[in-house]
Protein backbone atom coordinates (compact mmCIF):
# COMPACT_ATOMS: atom_id res chain seq x y z
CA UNK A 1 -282.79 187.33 17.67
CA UNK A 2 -285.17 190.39 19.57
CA UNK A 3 -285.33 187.43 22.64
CA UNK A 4 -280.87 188.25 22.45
CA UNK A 5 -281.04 191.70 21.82
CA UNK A 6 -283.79 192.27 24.81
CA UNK A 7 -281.82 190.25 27.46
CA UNK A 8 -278.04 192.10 26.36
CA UNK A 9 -280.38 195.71 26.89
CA UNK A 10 -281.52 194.41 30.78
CA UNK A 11 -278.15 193.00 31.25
CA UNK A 12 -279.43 189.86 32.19
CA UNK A 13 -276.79 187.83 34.41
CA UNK A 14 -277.90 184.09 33.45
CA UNK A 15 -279.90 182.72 30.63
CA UNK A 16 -280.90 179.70 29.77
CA UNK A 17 -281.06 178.67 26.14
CA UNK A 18 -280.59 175.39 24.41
CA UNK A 19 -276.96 174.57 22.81
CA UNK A 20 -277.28 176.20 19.09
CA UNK A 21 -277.89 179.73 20.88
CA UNK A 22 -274.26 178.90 22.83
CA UNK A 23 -273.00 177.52 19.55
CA UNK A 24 -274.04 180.72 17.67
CA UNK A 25 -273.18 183.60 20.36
CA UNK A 26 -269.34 181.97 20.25
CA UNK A 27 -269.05 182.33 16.25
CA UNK A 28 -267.51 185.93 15.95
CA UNK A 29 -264.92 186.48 14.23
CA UNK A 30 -262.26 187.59 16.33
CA UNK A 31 -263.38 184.40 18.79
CA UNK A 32 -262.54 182.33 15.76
CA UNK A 33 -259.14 183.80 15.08
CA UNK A 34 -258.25 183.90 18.82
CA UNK A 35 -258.81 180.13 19.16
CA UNK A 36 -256.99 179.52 15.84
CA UNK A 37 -254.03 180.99 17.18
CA UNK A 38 -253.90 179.42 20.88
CA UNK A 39 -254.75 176.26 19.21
CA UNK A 40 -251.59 176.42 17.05
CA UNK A 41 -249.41 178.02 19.97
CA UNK A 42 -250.75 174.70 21.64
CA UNK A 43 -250.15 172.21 18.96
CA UNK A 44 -246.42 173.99 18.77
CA UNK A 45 -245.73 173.28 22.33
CA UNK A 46 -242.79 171.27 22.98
CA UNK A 47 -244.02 167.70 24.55
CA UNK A 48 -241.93 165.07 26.51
């Protein structure tokens, strides 16, 4: 967590990091509720 923390206070512009970092860093929640909804305004899309 320091590693995160150090790179956000140099505003680094790339990192490399394996998956579970990615995976982590995405689970917030308003990221969580923001995908909830386009995923239902998705699945309530009218298809042909």
């Amino acid at each position: 967590m320091e590693s995160k923390s150090k790179m956000m206070q140099q505003q680094a512009d790339i990192v490399t990091c394996g998956l579970e970092v990615y995976k982590e860093a995405m689970e917030r929640p308003f990221t969580t509720h923001g995908l909830s909804v386009f995923g239902n305004a998705w699945d309530e899309t009218a298809k042909e």
